[in-house]
Protein backbone atom coordinates (compact mmCIF):
# COMPACT_ATOMS: atom_id res chain seq x y z
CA UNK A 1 -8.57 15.53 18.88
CA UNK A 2 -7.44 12.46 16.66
CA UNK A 3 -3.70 11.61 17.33
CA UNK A 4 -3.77 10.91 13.28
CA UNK A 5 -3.94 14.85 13.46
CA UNK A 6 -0.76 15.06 14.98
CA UNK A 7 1.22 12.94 11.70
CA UNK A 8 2.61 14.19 9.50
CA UNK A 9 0.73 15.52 6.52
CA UNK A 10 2.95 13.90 3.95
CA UNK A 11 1.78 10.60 5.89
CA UNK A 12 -1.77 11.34 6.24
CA UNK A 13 -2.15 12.30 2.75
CA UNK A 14 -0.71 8.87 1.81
CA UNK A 15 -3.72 7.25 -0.18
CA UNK A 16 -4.96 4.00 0.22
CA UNK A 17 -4.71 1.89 -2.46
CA UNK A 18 -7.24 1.03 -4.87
CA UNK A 19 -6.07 -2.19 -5.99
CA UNK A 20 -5.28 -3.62 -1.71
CA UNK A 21 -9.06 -1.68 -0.70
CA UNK A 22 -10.83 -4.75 -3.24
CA UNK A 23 -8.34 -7.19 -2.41
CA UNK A 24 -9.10 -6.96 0.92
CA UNK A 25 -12.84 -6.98 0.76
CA UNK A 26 -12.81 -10.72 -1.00
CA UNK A 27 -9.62 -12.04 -0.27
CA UNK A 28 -10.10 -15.65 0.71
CA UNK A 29 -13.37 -16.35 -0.64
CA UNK A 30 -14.00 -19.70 -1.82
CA UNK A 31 -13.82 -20.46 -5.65
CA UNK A 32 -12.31 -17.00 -6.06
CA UNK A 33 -9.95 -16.36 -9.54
CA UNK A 34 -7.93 -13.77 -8.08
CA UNK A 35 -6.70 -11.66 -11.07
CA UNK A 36 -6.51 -8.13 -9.43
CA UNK A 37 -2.76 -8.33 -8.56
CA UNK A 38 0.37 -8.47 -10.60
CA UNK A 39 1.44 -11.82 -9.61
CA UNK A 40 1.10 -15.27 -11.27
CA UNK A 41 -0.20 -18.81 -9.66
CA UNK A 42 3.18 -20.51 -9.67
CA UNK A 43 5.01 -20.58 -6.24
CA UNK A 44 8.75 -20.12 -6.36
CA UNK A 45 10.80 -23.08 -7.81
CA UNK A 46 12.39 -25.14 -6.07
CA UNK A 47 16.01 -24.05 -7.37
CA UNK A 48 15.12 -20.88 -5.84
CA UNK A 49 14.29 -21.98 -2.85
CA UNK A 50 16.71 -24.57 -2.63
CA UNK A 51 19.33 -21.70 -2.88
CA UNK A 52 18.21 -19.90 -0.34
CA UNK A 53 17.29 -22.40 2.44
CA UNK A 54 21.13 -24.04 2.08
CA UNK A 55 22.59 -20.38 2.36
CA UNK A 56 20.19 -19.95 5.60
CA UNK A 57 21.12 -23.23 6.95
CA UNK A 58 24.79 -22.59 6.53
CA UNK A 59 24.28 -19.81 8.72
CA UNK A 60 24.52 -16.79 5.95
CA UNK A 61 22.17 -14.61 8.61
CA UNK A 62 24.88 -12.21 9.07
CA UNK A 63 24.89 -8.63 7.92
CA UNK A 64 26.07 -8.16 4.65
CA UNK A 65 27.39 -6.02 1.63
CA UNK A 66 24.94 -3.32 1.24
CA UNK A 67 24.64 -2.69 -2.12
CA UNK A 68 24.63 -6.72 -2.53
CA UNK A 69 26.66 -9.35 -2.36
CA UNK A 70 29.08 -9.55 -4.87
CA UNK A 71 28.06 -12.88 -6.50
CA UNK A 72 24.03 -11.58 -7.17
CA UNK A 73 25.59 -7.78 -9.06
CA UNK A 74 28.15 -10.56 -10.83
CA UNK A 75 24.79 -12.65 -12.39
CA UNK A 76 23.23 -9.08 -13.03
CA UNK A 77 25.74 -7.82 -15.05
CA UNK A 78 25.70 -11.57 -16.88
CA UNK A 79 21.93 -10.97 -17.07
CA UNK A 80 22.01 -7.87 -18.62
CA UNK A 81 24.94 -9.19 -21.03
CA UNK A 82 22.12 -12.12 -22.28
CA UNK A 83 19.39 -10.41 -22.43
CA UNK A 84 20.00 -6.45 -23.00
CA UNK A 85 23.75 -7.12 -24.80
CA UNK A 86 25.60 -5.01 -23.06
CA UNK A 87 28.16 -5.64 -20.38
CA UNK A 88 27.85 -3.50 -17.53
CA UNK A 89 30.22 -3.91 -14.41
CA UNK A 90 29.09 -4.97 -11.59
CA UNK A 91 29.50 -1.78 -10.05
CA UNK A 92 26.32 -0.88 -11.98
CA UNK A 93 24.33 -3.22 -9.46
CA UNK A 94 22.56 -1.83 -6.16
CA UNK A 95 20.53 -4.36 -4.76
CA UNK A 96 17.52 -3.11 -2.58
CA UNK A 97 14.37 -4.40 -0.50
CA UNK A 98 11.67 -5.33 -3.61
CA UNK A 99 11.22 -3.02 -6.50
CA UNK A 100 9.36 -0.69 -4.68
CA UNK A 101 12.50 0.14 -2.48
CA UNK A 102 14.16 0.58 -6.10
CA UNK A 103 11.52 3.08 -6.63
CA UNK A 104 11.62 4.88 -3.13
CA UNK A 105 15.48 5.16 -3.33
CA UNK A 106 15.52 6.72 -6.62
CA UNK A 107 13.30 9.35 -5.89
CA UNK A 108 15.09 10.10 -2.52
CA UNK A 109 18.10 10.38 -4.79
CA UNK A 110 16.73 12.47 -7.74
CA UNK A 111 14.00 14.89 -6.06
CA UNK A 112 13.68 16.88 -3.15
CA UNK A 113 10.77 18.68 -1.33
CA UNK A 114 9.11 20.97 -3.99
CA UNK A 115 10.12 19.00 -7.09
CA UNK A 116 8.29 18.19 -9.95
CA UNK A 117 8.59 14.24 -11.73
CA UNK A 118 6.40 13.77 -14.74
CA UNK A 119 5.03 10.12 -15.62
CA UNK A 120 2.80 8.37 -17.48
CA UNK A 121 -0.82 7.82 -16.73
CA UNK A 122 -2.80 5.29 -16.24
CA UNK A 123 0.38 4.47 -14.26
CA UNK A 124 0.85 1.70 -11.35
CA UNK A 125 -0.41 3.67 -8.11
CA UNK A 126 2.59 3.44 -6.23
CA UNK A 127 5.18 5.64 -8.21
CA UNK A 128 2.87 8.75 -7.78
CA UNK A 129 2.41 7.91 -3.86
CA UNK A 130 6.25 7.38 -3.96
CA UNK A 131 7.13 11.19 -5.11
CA UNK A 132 4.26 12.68 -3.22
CA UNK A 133 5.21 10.98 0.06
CA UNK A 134 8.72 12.18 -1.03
CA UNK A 135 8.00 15.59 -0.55
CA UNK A 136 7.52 15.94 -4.96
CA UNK A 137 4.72 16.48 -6.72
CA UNK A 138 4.22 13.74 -9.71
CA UNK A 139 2.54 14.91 -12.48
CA UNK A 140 0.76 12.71 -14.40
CA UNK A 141 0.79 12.93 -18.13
CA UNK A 142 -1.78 10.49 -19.70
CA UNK A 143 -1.27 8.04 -22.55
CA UNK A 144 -3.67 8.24 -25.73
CA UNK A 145 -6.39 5.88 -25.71
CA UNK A 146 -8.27 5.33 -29.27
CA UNK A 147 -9.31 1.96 -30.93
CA UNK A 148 -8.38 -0.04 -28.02
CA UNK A 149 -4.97 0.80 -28.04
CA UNK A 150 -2.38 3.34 -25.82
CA UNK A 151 -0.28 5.27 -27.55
CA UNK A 152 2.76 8.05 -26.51
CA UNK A 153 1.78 11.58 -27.54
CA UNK A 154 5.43 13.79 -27.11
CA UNK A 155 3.81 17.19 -26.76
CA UNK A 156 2.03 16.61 -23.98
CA UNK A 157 5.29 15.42 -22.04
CA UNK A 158 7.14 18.33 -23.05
CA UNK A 159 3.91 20.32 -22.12
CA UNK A 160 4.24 19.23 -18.28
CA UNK A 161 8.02 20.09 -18.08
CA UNK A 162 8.31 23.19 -15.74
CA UNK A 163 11.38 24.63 -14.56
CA UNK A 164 10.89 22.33 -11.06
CA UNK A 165 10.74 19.39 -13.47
CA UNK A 166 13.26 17.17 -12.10
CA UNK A 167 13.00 14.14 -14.33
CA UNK A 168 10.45 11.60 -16.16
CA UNK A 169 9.43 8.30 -15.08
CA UNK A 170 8.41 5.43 -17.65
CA UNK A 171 7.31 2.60 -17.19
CA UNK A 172 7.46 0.34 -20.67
CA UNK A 173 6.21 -1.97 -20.86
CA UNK A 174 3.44 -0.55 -19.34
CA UNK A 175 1.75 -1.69 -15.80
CA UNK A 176 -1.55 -1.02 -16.29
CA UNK A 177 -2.07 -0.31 -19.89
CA UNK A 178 0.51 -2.73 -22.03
CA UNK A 179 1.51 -0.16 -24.20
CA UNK A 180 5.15 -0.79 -24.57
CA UNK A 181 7.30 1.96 -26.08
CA UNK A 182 9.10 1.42 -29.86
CA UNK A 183 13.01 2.19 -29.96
CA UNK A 184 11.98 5.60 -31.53
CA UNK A 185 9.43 6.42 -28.75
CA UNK A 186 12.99 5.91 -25.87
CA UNK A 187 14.86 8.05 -28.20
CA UNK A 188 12.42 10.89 -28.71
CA UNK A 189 12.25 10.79 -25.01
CA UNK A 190 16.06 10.44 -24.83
CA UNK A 191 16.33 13.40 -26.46
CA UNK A 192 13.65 15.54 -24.75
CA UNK A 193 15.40 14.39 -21.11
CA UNK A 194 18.67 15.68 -22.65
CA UNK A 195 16.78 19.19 -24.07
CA UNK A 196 15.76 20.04 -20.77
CA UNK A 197 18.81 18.62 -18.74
CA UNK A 198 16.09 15.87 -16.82
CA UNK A 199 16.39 12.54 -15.11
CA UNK A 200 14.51 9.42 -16.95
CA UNK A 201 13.61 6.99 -13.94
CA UNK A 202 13.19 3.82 -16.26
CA UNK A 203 11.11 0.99 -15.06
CA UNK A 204 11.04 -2.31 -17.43
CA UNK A 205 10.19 -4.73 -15.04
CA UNK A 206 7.98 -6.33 -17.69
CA UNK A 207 10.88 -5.88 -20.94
CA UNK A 208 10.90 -9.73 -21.33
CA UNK A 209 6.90 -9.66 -21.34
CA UNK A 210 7.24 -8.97 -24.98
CA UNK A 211 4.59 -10.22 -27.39
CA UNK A 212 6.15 -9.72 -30.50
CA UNK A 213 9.51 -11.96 -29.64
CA UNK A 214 12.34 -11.37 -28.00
CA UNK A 215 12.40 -8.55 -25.49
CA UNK A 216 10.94 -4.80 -25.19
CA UNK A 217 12.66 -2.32 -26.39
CA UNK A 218 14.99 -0.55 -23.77
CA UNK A 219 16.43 2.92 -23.19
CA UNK A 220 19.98 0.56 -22.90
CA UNK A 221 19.43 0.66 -26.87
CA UNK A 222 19.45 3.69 -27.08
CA UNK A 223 21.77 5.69 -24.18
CA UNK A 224 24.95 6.84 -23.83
CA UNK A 225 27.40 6.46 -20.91
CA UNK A 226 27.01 9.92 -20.06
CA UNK A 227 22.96 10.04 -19.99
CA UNK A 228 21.40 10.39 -16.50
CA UNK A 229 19.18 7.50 -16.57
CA UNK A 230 18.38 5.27 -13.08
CA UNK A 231 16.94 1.87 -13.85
CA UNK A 232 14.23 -0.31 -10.91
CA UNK A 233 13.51 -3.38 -11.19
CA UNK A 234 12.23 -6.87 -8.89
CA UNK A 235 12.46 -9.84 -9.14
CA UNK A 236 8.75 -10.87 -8.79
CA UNK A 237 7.51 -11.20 -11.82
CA UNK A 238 10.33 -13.23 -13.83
CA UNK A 239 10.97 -15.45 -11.12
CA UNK A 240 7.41 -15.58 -9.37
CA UNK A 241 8.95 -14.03 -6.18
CA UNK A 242 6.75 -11.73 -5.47
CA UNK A 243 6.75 -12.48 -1.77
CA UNK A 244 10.80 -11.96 -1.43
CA UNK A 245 11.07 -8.42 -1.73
CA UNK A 246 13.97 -7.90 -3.79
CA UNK A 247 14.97 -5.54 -6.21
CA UNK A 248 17.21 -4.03 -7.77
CA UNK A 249 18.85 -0.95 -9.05
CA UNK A 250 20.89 -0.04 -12.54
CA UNK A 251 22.75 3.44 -12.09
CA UNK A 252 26.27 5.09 -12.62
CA UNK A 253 29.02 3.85 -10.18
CA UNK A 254 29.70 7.31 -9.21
CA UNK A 255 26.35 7.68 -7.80
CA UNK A 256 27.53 4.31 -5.61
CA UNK A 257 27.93 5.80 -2.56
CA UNK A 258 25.01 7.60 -2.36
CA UNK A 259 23.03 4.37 -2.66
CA UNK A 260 24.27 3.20 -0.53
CA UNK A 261 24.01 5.25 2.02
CA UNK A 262 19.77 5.87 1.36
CA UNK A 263 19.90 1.47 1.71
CA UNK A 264 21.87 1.87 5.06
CA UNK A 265 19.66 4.16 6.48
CA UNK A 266 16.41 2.32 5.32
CA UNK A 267 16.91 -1.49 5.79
CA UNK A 268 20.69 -1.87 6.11
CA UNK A 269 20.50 -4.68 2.97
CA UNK A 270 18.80 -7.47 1.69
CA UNK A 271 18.90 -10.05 3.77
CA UNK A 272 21.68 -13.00 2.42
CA UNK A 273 20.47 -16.17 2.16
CA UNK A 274 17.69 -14.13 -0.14
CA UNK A 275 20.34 -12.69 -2.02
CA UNK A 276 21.63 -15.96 -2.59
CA UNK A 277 18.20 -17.51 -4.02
CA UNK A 278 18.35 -14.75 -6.46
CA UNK A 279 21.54 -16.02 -7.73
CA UNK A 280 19.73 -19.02 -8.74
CA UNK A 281 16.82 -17.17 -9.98
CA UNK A 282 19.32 -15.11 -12.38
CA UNK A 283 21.71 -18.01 -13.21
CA UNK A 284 19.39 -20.97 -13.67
CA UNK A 285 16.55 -19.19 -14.04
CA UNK A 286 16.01 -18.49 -18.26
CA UNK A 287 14.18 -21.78 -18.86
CA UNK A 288 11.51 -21.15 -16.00
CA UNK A 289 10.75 -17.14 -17.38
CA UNK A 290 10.20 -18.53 -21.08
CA UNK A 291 7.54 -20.63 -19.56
CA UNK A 292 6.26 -18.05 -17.77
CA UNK A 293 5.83 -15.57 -20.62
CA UNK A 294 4.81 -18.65 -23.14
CA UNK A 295 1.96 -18.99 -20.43
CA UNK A 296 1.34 -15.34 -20.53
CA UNK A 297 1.02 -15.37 -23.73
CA UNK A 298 -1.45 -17.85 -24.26
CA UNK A 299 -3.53 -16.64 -21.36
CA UNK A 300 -3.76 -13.58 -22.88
CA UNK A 301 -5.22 -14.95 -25.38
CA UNK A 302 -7.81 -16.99 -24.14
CA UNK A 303 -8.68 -13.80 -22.16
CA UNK A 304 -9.00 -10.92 -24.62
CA UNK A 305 -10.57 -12.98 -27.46
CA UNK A 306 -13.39 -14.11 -25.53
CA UNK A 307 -13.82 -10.31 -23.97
CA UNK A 308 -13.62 -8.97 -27.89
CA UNK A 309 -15.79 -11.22 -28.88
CA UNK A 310 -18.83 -9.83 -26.93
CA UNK A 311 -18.81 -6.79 -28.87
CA UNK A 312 -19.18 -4.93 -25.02
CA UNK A 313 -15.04 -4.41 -24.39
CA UNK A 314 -12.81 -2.22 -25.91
CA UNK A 315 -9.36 -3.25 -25.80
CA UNK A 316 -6.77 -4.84 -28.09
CA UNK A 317 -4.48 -7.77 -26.92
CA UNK A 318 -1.52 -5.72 -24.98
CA UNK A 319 2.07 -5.67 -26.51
CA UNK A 320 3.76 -6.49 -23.14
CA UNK A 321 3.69 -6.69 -19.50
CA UNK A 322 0.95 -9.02 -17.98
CA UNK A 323 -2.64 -7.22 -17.82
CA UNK A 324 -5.25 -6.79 -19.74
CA UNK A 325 -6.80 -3.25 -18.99
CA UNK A 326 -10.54 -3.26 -19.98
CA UNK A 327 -13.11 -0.74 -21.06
CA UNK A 328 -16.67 -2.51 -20.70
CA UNK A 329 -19.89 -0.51 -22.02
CA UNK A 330 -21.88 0.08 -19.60
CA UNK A 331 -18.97 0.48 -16.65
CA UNK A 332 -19.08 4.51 -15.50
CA UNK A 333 -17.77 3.55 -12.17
CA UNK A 334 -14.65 1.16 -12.01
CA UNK A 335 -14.39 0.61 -8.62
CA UNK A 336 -18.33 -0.25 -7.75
CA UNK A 337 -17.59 -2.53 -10.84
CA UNK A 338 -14.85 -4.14 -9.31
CA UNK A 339 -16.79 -4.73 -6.26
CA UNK A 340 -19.90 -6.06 -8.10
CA UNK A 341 -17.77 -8.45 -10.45
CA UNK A 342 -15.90 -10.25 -7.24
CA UNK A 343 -19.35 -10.50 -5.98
CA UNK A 344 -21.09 -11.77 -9.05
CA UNK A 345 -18.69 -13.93 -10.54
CA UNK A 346 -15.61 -14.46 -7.96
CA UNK A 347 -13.43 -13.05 -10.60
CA UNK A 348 -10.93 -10.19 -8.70
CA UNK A 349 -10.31 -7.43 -11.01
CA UNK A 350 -8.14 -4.42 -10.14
CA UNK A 351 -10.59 -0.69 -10.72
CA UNK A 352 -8.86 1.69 -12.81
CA UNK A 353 -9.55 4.28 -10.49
CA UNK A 354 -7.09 3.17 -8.76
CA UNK A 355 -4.31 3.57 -11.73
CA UNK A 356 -4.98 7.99 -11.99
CA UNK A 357 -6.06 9.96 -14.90
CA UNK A 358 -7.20 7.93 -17.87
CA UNK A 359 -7.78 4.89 -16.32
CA UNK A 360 -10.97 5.74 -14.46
CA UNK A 361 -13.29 3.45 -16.78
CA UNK A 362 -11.37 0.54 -16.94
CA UNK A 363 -10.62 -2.75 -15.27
CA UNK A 364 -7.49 -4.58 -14.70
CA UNK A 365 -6.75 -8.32 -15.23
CA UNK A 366 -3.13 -9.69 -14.79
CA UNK A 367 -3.37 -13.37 -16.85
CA UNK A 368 -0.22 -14.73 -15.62
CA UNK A 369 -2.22 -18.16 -14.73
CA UNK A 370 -2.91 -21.24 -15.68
CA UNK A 371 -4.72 -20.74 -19.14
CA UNK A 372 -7.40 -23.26 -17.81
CA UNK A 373 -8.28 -20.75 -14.80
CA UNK A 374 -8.09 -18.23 -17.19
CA UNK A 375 -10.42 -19.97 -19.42
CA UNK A 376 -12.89 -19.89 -16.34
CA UNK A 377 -12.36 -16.17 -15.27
CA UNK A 378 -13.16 -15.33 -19.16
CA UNK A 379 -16.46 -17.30 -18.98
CA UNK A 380 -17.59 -15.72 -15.83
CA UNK A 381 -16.92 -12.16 -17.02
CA UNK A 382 -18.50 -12.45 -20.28
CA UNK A 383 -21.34 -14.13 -18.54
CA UNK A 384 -21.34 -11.21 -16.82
CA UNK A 385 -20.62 -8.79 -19.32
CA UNK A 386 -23.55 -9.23 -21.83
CA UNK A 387 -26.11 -9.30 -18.78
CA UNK A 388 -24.91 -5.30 -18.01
């Protein structure tokens, strides 16, 4: 008998992920234009970094507040004030072990064994493993796909809500598909949350990955103080520090304690001198994420007009976040794709098997590179494209 058998199921059943299982079989390979992850090219700057390394040498290796040191919740509620305009207190603020620790503490907060959260599909893998492992089911509710674009369809949402429906995750904008939700779209949803008494777990990692100017839509346009709404969010992807691992929560100080307790009993706090390079990230940091989405945004681009333009993809630029998500004629089997691309062409692309329902035909490329590597990728694939 296996000793896997004697696990736990909830364990057991956790699924490998789709995106790490093609990473793995080409990572490192020479002349490889790794696009299959959400992450850009540019290490951490130096500001960052800087930050952190004096805090570490100074000896700030001690443990520390849990919910976060008081100067990184003071930038976050200055953050939010710049970018979102609206001042929340620092008491807001929960900082937490990456986004995905944002993610894991919410649902151990809002769910419990038996529990029903509905999201959006195709959907970033790791929410759904989140609830499942949880002890919740996740129930997947899949975005409209028709001329290349996503789109929110209400009904169905409303369709999935049971009476074990415990709240609705959305993710705008969207990780894999770019669709990024209007003002109207958060306030219909608003106001189906509020019909049916639900949670809204809101993840807008991307909100400043907004095409169209400024920044995405957010449910803080459209809330009240008395909504039950739980914001995640990282640091990765504005700051390119992916490898950190630090997030952060946005929820009402009277769920404070509770927070703080799930952090104590899963990594006791973030880690100082890290806390203190995400200072810098938030207060020196503006200049360096305008650059980052002005590169997006030109890599983008360069990447979905040359795809268009062999008449063999079906996609429209996205709205927001950093991936193009691509249905190629000819492509029944995303995954063997994905395989047979890295092979072919050393271009890593993500399978949308690995995003759930809807996504099954598709291909992922984040473009948050150089737009001369992404100038290269795009030559490869369409090379590779009209030769299907």
């Amino acid at each position: 008998m296996s000793i896997v058998n004697s696990l736990s199921p909830r364990a057991v059943a956790a699924p490998e992920s789709g995106i790490v299982e093609v990473v793995n079989y080409a990572r490192g390979r020479e002349g490889l234009l790794p696009l299959w992850v959400g992450e850009g090219d540019l290490p951490t700057p130096d500001f960052i970094s800087r930050a952190a390394m004096q805090a570490l040498a100074a000896g700030e290796t001690f443990y520390t507040w849990q919910r976060g040191i008081p100067e990184l919740r003071r930038a976050l509620s200055d953050y939010y004030f710049r970018h979102f305009s609206v001042r929340l207190p620092a008491e807001h603020f929960y900082v937490t072990g990456s986004g995905m620790q944002a993610i894991q503490i919410s649902v151990q907060a809002l769910t419990s064994p038996g529990d029903e959260f509905v999201y959006l599909t195709p959907a970033w893998p790791n929410i759904a493993a989140a609830l499942e492992i949880a002890g919740a089911r996740s129930v997947g509710v899949e975005l409209q796909f028709e001329g290349g674009k996503w789109g929110l369809d209400l009904d169905r949402i409303e369709a999935a809500i049971t009476p074990k429906t415990r709240g609705l995750f959305i993710n705008t904008p969207s990780n894999p598909t770019g669709w990024t939700a209007s003002r109207k779209d958060l306030g219909q949803i608003l106001a189906l949350a509020r019909k049916h008494d639900l949670w809204i777990m809101a993840d807008e990692i991307y909100a400043l990955y907004y095409f169209a100017g400024g920044r995405a839509p957010s449910f803080l346009d459209v809330m009240e103080e008395s909504d039950k709404i739980i914001f995640v969010n990282s640091f990765s992807k504005n700051w390119s520090m992916t490898g950190w691992r630090v997030g952060w929560i946005v929820a009402p100080p009277e769920m404070g304690q509770v927070l703080e307790n799930l952090i104590q009993y899963s990594t006791s706090g973030v880690a100082q001198f890290m806390q203190k390079g995400a200072v810098a990230a938030l207060d020196q940091g503006d200049d360096f994420v305008r650059a980052n989405i002005a590169k997006a945004a030109r890599s983008r681009d360069i990447l979905c007009d040359a795809l268009i333009a062999t008449n063999r993809v079906e996609t429209l630029k996205p709205d927001g976040a950093l991936y193009a998500f691509l249905k190629i004629d000819g492509v029944a089997d995303s995954r063997r794709a994905a395989i047979d691309i890295v092979d072919k062409t050393g271009v890593g692309l993500a399978p949308g098997t690995a995003f759930g329902a809807g996504g099954e035909l598709f291909l992922r490329a984040c473009f948050l590179r150089d737009p001369g590597q992404i100038a290269v990728a795009a030559e490869r694939l369409c090379d590779y494209i009209v030769k299907l």
